[in-house]
PDB file of N, CA and C in Angstrom:
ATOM      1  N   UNK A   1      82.965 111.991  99.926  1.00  0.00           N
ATOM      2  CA  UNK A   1      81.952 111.542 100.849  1.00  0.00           C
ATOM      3  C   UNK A   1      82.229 112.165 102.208  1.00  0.00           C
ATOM      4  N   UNK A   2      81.498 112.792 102.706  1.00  0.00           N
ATOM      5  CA  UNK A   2      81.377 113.758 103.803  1.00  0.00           C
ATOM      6  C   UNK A   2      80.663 112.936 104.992  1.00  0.00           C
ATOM      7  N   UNK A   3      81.361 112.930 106.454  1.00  0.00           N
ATOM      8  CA  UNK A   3      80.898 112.431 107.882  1.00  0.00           C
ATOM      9  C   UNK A   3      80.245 113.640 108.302  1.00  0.00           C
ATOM     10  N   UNK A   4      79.261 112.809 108.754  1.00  0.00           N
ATOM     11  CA  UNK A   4      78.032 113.715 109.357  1.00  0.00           C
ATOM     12  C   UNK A   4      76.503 113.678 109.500  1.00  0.00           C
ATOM     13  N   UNK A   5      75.557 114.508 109.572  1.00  0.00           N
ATOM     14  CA  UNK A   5      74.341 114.202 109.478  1.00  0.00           C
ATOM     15  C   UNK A   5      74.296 115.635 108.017  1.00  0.00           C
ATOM     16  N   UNK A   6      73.615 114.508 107.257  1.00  0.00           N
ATOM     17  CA  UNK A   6      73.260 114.946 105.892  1.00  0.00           C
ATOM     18  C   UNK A   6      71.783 115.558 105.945  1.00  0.00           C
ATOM     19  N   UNK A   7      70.863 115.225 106.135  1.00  0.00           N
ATOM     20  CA  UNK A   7      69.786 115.662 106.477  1.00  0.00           C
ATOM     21  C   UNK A   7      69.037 115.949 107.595  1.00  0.00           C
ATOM     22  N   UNK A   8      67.368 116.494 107.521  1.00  0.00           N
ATOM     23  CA  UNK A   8      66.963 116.631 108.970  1.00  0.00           C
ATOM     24  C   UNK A   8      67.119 115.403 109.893  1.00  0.00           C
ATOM     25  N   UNK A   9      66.743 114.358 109.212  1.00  0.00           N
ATOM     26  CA  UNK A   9      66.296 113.203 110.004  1.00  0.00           C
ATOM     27  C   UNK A   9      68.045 112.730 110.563  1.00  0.00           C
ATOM     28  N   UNK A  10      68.861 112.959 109.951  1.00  0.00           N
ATOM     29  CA  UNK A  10      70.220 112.638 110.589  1.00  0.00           C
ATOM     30  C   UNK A  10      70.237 113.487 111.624  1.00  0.00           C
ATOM     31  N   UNK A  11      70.519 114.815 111.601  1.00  0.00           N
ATOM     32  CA  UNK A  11      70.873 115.780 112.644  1.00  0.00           C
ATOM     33  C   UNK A  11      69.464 115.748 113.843  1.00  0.00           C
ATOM     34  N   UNK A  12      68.439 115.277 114.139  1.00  0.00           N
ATOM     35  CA  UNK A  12      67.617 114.790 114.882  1.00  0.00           C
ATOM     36  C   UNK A  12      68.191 114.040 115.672  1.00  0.00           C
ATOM     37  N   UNK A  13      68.561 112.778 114.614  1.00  0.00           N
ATOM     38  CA  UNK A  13      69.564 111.674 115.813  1.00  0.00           C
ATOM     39  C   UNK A  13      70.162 111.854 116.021  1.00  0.00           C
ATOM     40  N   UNK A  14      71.232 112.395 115.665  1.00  0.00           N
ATOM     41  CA  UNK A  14      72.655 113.391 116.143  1.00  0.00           C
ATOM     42  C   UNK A  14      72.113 113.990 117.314  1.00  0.00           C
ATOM     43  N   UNK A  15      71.061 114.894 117.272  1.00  0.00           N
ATOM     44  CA  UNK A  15      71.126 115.461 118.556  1.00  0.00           C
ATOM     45  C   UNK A  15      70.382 114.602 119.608  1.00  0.00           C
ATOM     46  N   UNK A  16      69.704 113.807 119.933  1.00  0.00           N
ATOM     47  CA  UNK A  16      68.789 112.695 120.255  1.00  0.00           C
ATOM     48  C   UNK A  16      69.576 111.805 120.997  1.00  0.00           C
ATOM     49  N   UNK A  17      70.779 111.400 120.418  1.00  0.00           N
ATOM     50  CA  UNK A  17      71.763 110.671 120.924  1.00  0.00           C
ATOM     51  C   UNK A  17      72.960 111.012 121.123  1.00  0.00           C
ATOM     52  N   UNK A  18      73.323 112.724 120.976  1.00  0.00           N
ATOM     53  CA  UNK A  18      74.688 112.964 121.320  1.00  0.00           C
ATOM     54  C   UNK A  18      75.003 112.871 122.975  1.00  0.00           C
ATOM     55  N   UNK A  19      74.000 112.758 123.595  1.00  0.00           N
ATOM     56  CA  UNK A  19      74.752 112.486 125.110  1.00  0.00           C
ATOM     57  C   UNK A  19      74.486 111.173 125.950  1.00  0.00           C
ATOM     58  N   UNK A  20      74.138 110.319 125.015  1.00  0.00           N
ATOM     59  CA  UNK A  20      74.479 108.990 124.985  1.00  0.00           C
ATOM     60  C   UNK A  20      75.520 108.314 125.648  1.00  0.00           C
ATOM     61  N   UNK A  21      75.290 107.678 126.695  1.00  0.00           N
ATOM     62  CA  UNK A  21      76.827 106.921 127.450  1.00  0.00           C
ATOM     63  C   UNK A  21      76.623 105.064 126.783  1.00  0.00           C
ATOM     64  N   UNK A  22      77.375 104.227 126.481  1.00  0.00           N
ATOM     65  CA  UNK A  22      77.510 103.097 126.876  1.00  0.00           C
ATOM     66  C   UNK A  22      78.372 102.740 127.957  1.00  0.00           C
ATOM     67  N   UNK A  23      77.744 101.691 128.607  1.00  0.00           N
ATOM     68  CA  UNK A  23      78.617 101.105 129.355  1.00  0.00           C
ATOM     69  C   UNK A  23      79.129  99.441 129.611  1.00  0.00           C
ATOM     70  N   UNK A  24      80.131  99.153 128.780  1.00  0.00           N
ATOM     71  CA  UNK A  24      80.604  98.396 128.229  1.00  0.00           C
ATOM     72  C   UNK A  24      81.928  97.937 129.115  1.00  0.00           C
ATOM     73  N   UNK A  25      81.803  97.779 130.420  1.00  0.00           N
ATOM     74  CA  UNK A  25      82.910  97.422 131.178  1.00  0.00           C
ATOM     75  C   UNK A  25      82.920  95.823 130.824  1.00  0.00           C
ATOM     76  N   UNK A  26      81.866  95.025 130.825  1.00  0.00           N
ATOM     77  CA  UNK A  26      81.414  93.418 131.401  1.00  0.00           C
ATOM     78  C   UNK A  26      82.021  93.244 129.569  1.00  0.00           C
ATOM     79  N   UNK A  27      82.191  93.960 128.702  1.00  0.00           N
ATOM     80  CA  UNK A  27      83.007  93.204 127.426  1.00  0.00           C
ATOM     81  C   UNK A  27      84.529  93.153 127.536  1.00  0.00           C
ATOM     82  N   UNK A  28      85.152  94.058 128.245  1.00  0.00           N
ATOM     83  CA  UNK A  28      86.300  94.086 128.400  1.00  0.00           C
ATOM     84  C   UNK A  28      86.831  92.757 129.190  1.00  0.00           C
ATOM     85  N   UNK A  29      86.054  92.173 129.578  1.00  0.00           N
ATOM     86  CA  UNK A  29      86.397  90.687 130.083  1.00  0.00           C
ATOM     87  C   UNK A  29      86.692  89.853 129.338  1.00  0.00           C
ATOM     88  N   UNK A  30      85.187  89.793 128.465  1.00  0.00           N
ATOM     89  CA  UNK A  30      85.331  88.409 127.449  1.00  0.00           C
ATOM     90  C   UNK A  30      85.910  88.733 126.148  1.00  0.00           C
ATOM     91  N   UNK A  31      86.479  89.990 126.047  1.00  0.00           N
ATOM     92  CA  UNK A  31      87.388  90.478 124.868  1.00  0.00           C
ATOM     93  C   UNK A  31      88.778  89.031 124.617  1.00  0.00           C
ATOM     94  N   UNK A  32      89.139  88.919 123.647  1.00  0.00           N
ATOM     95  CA  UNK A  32      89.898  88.180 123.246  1.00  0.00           C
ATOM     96  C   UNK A  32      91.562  89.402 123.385  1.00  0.00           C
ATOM     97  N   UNK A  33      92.720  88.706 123.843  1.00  0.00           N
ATOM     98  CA  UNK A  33      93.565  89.773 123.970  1.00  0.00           C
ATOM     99  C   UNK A  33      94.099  90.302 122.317  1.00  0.00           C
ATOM    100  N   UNK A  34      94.484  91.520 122.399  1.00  0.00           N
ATOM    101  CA  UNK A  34      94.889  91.709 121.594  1.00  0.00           C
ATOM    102  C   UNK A  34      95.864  91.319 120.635  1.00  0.00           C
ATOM    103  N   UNK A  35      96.729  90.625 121.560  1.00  0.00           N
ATOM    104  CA  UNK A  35      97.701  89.945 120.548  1.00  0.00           C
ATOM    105  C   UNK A  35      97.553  88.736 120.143  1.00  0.00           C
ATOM    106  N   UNK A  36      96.462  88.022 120.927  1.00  0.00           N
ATOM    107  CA  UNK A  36      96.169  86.408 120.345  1.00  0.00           C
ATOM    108  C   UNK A  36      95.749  86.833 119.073  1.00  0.00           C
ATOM    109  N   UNK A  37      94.693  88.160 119.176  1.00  0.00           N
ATOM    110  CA  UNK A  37      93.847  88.143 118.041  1.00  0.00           C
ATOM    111  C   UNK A  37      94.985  88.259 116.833  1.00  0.00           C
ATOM    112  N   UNK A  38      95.971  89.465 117.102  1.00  0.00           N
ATOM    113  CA  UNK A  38      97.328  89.896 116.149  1.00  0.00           C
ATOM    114  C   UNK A  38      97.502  88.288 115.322  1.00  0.00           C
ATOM    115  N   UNK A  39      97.892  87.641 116.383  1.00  0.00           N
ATOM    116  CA  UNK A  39      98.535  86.234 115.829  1.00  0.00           C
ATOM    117  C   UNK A  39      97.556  85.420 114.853  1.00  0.00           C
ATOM    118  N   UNK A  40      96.429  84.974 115.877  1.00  0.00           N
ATOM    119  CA  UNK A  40      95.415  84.888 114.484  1.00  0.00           C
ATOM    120  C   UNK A  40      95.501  85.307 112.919  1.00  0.00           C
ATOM    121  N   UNK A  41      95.521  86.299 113.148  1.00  0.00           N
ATOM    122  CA  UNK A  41      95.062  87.491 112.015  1.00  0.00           C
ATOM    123  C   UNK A  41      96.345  87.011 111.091  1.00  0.00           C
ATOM    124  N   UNK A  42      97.470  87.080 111.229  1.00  0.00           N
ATOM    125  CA  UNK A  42      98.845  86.748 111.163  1.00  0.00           C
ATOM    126  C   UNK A  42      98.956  85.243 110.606  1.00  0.00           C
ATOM    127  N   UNK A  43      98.707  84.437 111.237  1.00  0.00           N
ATOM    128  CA  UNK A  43      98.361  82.683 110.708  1.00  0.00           C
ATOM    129  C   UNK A  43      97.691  82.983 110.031  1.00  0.00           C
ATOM    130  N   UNK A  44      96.158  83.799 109.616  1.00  0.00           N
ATOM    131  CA  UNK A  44      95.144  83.465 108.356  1.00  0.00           C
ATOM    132  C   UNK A  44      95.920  84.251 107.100  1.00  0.00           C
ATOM    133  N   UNK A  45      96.502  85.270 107.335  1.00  0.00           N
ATOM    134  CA  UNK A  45      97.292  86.005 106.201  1.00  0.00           C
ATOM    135  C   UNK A  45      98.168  85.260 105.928  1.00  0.00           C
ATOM    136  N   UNK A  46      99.301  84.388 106.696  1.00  0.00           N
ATOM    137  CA  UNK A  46     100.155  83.430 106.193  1.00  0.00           C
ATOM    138  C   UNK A  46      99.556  82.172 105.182  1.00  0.00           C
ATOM    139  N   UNK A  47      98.758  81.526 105.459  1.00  0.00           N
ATOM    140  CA  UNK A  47      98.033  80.508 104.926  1.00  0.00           C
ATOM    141  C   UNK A  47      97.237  81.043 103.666  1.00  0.00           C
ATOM    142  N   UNK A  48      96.624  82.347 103.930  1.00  0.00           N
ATOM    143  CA  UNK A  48      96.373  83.253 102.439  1.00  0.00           C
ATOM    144  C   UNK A  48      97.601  82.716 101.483  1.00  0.00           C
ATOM    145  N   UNK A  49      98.719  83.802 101.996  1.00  0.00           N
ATOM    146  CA  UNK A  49      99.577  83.748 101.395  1.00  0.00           C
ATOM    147  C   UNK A  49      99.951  82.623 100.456  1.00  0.00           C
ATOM    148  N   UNK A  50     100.232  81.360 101.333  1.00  0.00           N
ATOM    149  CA  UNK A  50     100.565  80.140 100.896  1.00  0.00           C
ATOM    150  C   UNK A  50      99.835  79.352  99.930  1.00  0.00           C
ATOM    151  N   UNK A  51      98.694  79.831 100.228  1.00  0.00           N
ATOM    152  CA  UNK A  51      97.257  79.140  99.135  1.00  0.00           C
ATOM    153  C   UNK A  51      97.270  79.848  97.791  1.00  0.00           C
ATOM    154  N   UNK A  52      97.645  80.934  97.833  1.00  0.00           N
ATOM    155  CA  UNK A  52      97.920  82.041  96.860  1.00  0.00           C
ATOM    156  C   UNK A  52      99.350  81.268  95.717  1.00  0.00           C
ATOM    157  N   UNK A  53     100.058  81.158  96.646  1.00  0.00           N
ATOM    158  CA  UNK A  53     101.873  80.509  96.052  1.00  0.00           C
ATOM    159  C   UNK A  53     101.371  79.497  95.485  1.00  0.00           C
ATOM    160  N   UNK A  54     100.601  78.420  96.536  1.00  0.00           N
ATOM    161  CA  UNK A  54     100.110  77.227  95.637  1.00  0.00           C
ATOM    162  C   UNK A  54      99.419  77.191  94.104  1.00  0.00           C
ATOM    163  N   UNK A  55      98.031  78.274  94.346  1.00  0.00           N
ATOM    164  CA  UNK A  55      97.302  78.330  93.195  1.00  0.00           C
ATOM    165  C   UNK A  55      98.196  78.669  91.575  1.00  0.00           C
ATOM    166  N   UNK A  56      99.087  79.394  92.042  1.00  0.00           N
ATOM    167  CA  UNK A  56     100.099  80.243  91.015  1.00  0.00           C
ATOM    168  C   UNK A  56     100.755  79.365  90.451  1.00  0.00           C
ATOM    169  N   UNK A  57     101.467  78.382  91.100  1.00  0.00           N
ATOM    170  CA  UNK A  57     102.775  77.380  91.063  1.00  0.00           C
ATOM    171  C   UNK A  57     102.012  76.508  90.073  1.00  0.00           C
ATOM    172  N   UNK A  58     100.616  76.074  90.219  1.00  0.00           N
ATOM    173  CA  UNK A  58      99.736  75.291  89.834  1.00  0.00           C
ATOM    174  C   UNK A  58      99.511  75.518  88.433  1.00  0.00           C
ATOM    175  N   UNK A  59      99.059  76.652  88.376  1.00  0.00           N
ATOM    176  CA  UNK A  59      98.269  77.392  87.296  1.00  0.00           C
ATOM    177  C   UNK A  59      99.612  77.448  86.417  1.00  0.00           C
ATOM    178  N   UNK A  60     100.942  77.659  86.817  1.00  0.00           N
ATOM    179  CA  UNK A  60     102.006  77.772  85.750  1.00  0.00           C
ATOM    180  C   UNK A  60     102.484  76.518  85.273  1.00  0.00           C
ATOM    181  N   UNK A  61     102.506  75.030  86.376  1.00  0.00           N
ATOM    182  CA  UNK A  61     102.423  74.034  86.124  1.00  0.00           C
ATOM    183  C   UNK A  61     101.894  73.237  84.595  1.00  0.00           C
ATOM    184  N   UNK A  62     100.622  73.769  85.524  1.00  0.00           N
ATOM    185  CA  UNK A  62      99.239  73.236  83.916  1.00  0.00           C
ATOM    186  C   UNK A  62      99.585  73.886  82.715  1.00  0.00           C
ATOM    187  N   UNK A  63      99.274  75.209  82.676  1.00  0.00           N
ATOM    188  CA  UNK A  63      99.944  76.016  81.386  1.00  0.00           C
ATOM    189  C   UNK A  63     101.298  75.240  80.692  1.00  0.00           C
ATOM    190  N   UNK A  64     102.576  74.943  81.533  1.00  0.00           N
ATOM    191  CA  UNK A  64     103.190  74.237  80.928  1.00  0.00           C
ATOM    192  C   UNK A  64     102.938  73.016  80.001  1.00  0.00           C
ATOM    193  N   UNK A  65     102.643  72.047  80.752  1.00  0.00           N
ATOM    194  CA  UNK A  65     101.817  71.025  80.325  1.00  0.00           C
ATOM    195  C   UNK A  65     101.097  71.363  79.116  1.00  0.00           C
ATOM    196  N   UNK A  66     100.142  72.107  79.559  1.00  0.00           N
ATOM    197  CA  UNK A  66      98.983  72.039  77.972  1.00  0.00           C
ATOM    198  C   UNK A  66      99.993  72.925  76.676  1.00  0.00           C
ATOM    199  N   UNK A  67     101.090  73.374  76.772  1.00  0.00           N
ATOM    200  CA  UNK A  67     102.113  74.117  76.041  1.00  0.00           C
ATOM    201  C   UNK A  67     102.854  72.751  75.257  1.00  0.00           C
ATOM    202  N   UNK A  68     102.781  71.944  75.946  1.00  0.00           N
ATOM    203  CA  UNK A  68     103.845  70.785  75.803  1.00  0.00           C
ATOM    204  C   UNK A  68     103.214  69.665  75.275  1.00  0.00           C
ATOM    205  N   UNK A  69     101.606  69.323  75.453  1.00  0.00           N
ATOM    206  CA  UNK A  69     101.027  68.748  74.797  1.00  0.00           C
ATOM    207  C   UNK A  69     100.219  69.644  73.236  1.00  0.00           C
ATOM    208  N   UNK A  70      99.844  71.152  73.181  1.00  0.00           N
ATOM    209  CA  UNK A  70      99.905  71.658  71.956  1.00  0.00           C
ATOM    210  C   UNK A  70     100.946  71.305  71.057  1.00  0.00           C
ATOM    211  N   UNK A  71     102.520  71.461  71.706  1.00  0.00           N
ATOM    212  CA  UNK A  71     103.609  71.171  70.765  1.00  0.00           C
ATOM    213  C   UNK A  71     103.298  69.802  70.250  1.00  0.00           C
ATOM    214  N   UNK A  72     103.364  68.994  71.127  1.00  0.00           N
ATOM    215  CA  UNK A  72     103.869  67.381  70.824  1.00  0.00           C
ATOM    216  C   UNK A  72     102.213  67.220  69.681  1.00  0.00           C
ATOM    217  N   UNK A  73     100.965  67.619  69.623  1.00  0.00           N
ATOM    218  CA  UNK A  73     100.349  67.678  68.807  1.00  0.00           C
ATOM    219  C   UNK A  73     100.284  68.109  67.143  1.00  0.00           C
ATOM    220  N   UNK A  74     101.052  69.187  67.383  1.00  0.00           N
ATOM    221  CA  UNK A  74     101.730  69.677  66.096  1.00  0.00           C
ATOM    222  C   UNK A  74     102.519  69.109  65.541  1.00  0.00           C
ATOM    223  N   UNK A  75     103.480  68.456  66.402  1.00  0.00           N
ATOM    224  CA  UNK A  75     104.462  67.448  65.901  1.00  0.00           C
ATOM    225  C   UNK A  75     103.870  66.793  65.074  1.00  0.00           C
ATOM    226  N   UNK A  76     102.646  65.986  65.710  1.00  0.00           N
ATOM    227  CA  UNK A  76     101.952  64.692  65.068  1.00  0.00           C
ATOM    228  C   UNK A  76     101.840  64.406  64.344  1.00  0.00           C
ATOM    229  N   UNK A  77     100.808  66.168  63.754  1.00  0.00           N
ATOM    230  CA  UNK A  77     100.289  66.827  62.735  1.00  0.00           C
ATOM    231  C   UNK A  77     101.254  66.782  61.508  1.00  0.00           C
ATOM    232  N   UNK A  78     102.066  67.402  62.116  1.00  0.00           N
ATOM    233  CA  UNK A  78     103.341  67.665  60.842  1.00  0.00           C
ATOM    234  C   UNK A  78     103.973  66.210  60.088  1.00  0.00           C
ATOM    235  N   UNK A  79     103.970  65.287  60.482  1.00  0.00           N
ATOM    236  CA  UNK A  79     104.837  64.163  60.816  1.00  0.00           C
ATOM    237  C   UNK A  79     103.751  63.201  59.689  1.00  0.00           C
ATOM    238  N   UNK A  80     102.406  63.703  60.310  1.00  0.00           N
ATOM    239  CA  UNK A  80     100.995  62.331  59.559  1.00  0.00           C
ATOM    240  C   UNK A  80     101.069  63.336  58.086  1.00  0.00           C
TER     241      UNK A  80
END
């Protein structure tokens, strides 16, 4: 996949808007700093993480269980 203008109608706007300025000083205010955001970002990947450990721990939990009630069923089986 190739950056660029692929056709006429791209290279039109390409040229249409290549000398285009924004001026974007008045966001640099209400920008959030960079490292709060880091930390953020950092707490939601931790709590990923943890929700992740949980689901797993869980899921091997149950599996046990239903392993342990198949057996003790067979038992039953065998036994009646």
């Amino acid at each position: 996949m190739s950056v660029g203008a692929q056709d006429r109608i791209d290279r039109l706007l390409v040229k249409k808007y290549a000398k285009e300025q924004v001026d974007n000083h008045d966001l640099v205010n209400s920008m959030v700093s960079p490292e709060k955001m880091m930390e953020a970002m950092n707490d939601y990947a931790e709590v990923h993480r943890n929700i992740m450990f949980i689901s797993n721990r869980i899921s091997n939990i149950c599996s046990c269980i239903n392993a342990k009630a198949r057996y003790n069923q067979n038992l039953q089986a065998r036994a009646s």
